[in-house]
N, C-alpha and C. Protein backbone atom coordinates (compact mmCIF):
# COMPACT_ATOMS: atom_id res chain seq x y z
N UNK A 1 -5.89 -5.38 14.55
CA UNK A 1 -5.43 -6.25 13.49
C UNK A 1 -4.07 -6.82 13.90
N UNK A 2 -3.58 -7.86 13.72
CA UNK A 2 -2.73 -8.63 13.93
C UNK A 2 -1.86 -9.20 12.70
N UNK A 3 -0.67 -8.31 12.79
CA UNK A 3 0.13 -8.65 11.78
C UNK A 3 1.54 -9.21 12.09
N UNK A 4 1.76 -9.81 10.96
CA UNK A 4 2.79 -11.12 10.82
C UNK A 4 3.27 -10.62 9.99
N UNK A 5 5.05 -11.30 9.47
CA UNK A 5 5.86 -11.42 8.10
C UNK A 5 6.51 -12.50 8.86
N UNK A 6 6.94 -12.71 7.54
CA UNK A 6 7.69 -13.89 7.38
C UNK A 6 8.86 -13.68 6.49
N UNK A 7 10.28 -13.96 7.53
CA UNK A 7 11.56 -13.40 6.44
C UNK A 7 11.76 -14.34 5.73
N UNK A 8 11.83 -15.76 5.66
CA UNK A 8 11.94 -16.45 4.55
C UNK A 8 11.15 -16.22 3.31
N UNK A 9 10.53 -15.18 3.48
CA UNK A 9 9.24 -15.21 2.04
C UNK A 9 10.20 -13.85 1.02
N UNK A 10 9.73 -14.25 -0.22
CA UNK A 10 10.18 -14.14 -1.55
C UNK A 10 9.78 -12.19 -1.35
N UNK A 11 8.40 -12.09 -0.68
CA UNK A 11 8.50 -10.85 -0.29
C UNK A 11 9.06 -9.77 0.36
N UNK A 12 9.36 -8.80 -0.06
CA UNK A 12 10.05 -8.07 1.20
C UNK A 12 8.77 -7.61 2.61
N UNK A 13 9.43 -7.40 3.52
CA UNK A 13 9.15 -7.10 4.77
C UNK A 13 7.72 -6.00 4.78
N UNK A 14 8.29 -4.70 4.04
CA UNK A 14 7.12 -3.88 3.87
C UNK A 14 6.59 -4.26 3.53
N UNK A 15 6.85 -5.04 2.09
CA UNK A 15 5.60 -5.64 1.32
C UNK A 15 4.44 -6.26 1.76
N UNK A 16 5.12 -7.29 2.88
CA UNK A 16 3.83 -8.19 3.37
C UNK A 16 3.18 -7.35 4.39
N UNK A 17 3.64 -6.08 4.80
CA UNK A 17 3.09 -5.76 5.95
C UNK A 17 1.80 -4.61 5.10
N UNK A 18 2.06 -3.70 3.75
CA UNK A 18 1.34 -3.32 2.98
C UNK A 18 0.08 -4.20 2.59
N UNK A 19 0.93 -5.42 1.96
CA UNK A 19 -0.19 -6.41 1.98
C UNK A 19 -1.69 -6.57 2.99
N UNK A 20 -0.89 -6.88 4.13
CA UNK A 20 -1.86 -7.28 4.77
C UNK A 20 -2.56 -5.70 5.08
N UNK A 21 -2.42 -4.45 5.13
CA UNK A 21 -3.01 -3.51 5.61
C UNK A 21 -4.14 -3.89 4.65
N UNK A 22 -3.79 -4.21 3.19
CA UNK A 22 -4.42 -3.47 1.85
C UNK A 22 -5.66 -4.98 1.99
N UNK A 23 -5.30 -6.11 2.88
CA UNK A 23 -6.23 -6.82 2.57
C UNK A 23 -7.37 -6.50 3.77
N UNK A 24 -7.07 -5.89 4.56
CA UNK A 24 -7.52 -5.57 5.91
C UNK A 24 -8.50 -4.82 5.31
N UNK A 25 -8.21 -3.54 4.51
CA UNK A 25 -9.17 -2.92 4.17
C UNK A 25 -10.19 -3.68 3.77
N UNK A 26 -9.90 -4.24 2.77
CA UNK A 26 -10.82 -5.11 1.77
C UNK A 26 -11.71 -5.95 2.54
N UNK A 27 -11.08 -6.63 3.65
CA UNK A 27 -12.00 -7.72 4.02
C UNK A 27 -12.94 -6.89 5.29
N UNK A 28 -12.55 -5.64 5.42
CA UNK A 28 -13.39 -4.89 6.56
C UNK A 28 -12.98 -5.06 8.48
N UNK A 29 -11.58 -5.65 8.42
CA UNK A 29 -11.14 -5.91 9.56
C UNK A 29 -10.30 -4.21 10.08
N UNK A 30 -9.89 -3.50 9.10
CA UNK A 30 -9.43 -2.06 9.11
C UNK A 30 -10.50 -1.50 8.45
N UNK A 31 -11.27 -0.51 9.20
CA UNK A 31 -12.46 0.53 8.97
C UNK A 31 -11.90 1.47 8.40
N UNK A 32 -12.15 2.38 7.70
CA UNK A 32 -12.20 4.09 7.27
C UNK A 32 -12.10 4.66 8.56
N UNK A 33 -10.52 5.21 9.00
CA UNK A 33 -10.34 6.29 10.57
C UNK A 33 -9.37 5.59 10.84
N UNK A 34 -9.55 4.37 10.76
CA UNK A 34 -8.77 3.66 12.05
C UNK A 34 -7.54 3.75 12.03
N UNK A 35 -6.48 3.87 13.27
CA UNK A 35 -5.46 4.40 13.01
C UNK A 35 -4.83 2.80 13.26
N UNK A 36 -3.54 3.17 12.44
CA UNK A 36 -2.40 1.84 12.31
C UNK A 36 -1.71 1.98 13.60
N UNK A 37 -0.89 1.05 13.78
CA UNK A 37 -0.30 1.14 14.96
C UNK A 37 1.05 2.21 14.69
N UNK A 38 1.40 2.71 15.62
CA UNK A 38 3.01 3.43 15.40
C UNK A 38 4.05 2.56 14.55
N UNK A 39 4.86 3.38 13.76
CA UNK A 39 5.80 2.48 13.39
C UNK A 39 6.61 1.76 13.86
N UNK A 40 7.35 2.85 15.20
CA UNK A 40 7.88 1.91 16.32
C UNK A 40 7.41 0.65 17.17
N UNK A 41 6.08 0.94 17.63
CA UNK A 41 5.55 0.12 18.17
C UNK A 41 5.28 -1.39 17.16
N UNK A 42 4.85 -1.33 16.03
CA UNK A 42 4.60 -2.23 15.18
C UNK A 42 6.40 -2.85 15.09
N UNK A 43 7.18 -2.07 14.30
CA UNK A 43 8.32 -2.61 14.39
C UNK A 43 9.14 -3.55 15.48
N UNK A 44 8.90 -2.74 16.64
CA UNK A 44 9.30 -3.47 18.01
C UNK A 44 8.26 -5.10 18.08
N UNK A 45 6.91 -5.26 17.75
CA UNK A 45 6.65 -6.43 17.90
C UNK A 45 6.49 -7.28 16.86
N UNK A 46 7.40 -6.41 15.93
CA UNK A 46 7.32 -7.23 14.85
C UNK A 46 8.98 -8.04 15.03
N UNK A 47 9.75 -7.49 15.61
CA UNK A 47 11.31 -7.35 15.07
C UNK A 47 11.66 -7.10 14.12
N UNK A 48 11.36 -6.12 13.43
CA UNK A 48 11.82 -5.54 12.74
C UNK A 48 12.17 -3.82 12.59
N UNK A 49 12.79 -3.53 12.14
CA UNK A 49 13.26 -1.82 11.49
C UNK A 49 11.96 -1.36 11.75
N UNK A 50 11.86 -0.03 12.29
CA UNK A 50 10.87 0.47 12.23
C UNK A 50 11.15 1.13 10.50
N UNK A 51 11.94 1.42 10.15
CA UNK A 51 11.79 2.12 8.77
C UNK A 51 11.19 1.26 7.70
N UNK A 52 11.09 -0.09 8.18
CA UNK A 52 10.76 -1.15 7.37
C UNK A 52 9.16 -0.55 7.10
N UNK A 53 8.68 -0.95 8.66
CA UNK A 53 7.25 -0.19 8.62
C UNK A 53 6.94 1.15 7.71
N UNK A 54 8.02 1.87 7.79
CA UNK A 54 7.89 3.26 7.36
C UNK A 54 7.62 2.89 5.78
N UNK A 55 8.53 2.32 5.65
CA UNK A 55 8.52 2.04 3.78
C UNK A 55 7.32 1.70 3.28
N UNK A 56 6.70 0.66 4.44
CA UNK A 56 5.18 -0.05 3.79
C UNK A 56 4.04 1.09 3.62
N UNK A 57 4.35 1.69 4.62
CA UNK A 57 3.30 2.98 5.58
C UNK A 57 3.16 4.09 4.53
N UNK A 58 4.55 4.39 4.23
CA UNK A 58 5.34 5.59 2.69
C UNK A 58 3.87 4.92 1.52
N UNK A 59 4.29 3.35 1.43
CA UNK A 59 3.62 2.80 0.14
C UNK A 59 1.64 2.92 0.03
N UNK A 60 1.74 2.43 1.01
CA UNK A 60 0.30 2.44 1.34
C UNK A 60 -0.26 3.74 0.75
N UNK A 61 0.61 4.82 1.81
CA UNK A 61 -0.28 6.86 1.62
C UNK A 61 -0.12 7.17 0.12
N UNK A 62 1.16 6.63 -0.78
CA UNK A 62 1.18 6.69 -2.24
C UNK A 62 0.16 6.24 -2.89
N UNK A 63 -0.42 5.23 -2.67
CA UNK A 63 -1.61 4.75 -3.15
C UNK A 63 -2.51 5.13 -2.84
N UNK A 64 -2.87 5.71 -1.95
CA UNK A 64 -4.40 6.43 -1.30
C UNK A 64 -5.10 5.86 -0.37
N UNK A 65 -4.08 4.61 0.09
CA UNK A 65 -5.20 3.87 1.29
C UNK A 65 -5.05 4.40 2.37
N UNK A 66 -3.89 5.12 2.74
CA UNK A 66 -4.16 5.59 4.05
C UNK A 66 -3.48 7.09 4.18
N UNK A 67 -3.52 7.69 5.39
CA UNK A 67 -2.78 9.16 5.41
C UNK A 67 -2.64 8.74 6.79
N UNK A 68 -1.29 9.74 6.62
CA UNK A 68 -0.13 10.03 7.27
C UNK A 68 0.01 11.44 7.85
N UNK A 69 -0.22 11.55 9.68
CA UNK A 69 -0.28 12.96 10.32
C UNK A 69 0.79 13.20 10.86
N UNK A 70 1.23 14.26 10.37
CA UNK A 70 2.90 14.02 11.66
C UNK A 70 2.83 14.46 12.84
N UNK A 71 2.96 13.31 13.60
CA UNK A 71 3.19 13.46 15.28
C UNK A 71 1.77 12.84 15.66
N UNK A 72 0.98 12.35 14.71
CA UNK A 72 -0.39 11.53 15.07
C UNK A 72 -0.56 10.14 14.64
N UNK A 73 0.19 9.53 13.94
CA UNK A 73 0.08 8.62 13.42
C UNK A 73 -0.49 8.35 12.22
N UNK A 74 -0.66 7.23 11.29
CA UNK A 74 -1.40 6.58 9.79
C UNK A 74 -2.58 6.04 10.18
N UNK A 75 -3.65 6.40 9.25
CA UNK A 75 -4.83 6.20 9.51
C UNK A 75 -5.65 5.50 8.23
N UNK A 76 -6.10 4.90 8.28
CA UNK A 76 -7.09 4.11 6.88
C UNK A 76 -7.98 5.90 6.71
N UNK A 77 -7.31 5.62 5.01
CA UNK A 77 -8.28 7.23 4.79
C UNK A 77 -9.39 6.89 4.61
N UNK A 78 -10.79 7.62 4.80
CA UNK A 78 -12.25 7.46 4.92
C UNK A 78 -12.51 6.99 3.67
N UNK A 79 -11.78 7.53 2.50
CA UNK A 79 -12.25 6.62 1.41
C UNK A 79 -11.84 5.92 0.54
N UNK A 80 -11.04 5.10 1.70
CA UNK A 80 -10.18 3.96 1.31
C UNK A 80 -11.18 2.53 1.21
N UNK A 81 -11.64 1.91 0.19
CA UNK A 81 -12.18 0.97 0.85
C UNK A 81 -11.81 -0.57 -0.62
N UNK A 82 -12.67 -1.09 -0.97
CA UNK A 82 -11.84 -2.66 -1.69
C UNK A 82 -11.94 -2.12 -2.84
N UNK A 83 -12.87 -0.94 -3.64
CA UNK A 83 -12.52 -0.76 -5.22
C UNK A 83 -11.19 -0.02 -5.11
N UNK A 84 -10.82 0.96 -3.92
CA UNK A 84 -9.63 1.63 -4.37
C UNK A 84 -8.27 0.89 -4.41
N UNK A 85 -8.69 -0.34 -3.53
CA UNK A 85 -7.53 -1.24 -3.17
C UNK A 85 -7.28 -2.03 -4.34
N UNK A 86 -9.01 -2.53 -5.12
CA UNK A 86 -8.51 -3.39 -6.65
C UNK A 86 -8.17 -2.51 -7.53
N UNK A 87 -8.34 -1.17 -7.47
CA UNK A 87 -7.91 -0.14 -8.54
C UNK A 87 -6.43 0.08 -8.65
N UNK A 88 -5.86 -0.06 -7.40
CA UNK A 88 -4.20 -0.06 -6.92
C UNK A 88 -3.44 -0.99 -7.53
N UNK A 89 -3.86 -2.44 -7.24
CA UNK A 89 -3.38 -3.81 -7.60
C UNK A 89 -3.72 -3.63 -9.26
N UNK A 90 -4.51 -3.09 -9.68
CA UNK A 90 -4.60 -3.45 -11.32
C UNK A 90 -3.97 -2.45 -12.22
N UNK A 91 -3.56 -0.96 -12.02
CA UNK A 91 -2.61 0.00 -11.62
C UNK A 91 -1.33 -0.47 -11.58
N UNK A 92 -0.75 -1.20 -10.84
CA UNK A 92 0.42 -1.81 -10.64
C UNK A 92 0.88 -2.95 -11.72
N UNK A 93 -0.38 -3.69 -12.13
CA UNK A 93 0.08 -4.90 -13.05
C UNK A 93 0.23 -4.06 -14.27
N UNK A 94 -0.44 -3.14 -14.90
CA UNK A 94 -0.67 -2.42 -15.61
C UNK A 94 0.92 -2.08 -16.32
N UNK A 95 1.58 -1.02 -15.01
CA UNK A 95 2.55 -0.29 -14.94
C UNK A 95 3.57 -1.07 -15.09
N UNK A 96 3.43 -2.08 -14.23
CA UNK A 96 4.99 -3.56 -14.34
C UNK A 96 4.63 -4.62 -15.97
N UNK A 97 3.53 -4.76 -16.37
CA UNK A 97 3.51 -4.89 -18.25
C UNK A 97 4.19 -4.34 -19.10
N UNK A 98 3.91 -2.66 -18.36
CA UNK A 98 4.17 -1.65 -19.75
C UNK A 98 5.53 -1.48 -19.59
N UNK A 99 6.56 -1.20 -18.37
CA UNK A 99 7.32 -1.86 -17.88
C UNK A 99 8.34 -3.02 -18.91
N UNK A 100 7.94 -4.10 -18.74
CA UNK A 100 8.16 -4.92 -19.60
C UNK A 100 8.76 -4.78 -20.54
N UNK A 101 7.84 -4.42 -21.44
CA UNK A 101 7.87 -3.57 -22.77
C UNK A 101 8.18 -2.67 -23.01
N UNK A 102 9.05 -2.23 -22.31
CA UNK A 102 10.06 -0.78 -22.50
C UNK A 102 9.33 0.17 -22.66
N UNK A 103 7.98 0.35 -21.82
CA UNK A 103 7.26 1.84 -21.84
C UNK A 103 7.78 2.71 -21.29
N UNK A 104 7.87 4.18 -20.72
CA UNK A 104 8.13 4.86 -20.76
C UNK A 104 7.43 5.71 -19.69
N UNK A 105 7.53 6.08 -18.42
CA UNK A 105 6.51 6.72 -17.80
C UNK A 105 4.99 7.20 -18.41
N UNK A 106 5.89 8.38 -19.42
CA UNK A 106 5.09 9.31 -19.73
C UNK A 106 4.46 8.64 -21.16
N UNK A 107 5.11 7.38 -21.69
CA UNK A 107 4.48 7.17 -22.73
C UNK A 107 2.80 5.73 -21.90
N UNK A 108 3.06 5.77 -20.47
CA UNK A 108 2.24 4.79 -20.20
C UNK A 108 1.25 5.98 -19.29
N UNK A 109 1.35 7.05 -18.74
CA UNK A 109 0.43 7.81 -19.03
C UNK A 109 -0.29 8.73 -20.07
N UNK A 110 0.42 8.44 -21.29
CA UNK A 110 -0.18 9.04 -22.29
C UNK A 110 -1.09 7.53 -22.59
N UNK A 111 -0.80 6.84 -22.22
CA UNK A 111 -1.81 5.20 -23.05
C UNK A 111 -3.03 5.54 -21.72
N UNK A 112 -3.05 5.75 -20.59
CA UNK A 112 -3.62 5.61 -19.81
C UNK A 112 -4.91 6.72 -20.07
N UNK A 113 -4.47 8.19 -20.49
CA UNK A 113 -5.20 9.27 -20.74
C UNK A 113 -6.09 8.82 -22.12
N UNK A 114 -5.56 8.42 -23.05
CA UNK A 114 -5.92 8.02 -24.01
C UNK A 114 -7.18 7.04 -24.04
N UNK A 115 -7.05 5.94 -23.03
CA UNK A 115 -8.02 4.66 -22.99
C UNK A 115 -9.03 5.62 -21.86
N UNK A 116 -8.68 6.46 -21.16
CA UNK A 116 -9.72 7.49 -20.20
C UNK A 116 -10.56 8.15 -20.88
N UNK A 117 -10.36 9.03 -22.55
CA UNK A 117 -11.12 9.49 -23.31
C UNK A 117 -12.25 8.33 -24.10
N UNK A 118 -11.81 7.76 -24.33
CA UNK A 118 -12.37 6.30 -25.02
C UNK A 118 -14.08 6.10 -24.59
């Protein structure tokens, strides 16, 4: 896979580089296994921070698309694939709404548990 950012963009750096992992999955260009490139290595041809990478890499394993071996590299987890990726993205709009509206962690997982019994 072949990844790009762009520093003039409104995005940050990890972001677009999360991005594109999370669309990779989706569109089937990153399989279930496949390992990401090193952070260094990605960083170096990216020019950028490798911690930059790290941050996206951090974001990604938070969400469940990929895992993280130490001293082996990040890997697309096996059951990472486009519902967990639209489950992430709708998760997020969710959280940045409630957000908004002065929710409350625990009062936007209590809404969340709540609409789960339903």
């Amino acid at each position: 896979m072949l990844f790009r950012v762009d520093a003039s963009s409104a995005l940050s750096l990890a972001d677009q580089i999360a991005i594109q992992v999370r669309s990779g999955v989706v569109d089937g260009s990153l399989a279930p296994g496949e390992r990401l490139p090193p952070a260094r290595d990605l960083g170096a041809a990216l020019q950028i921070n490798m911690h930059t990478v790290l941050r996206a890499y951090k974001a990604l394993r938070d969400e469940g698309v990929i895992e993280m071996r130490q001293g082996r590299g990040a890997y697309v987890r096996h059951d990472a694939g486009p519902g967990l990726v639209r489950l992430t993205e709708l998760a997020q709009q969710l959280v940045g709404e409630a957000r908004k509206l002065g929710m409350s962690q625990q009062d936007i997982v209590r809404l969340i548990g709540g609409v789960a019994k339903a």
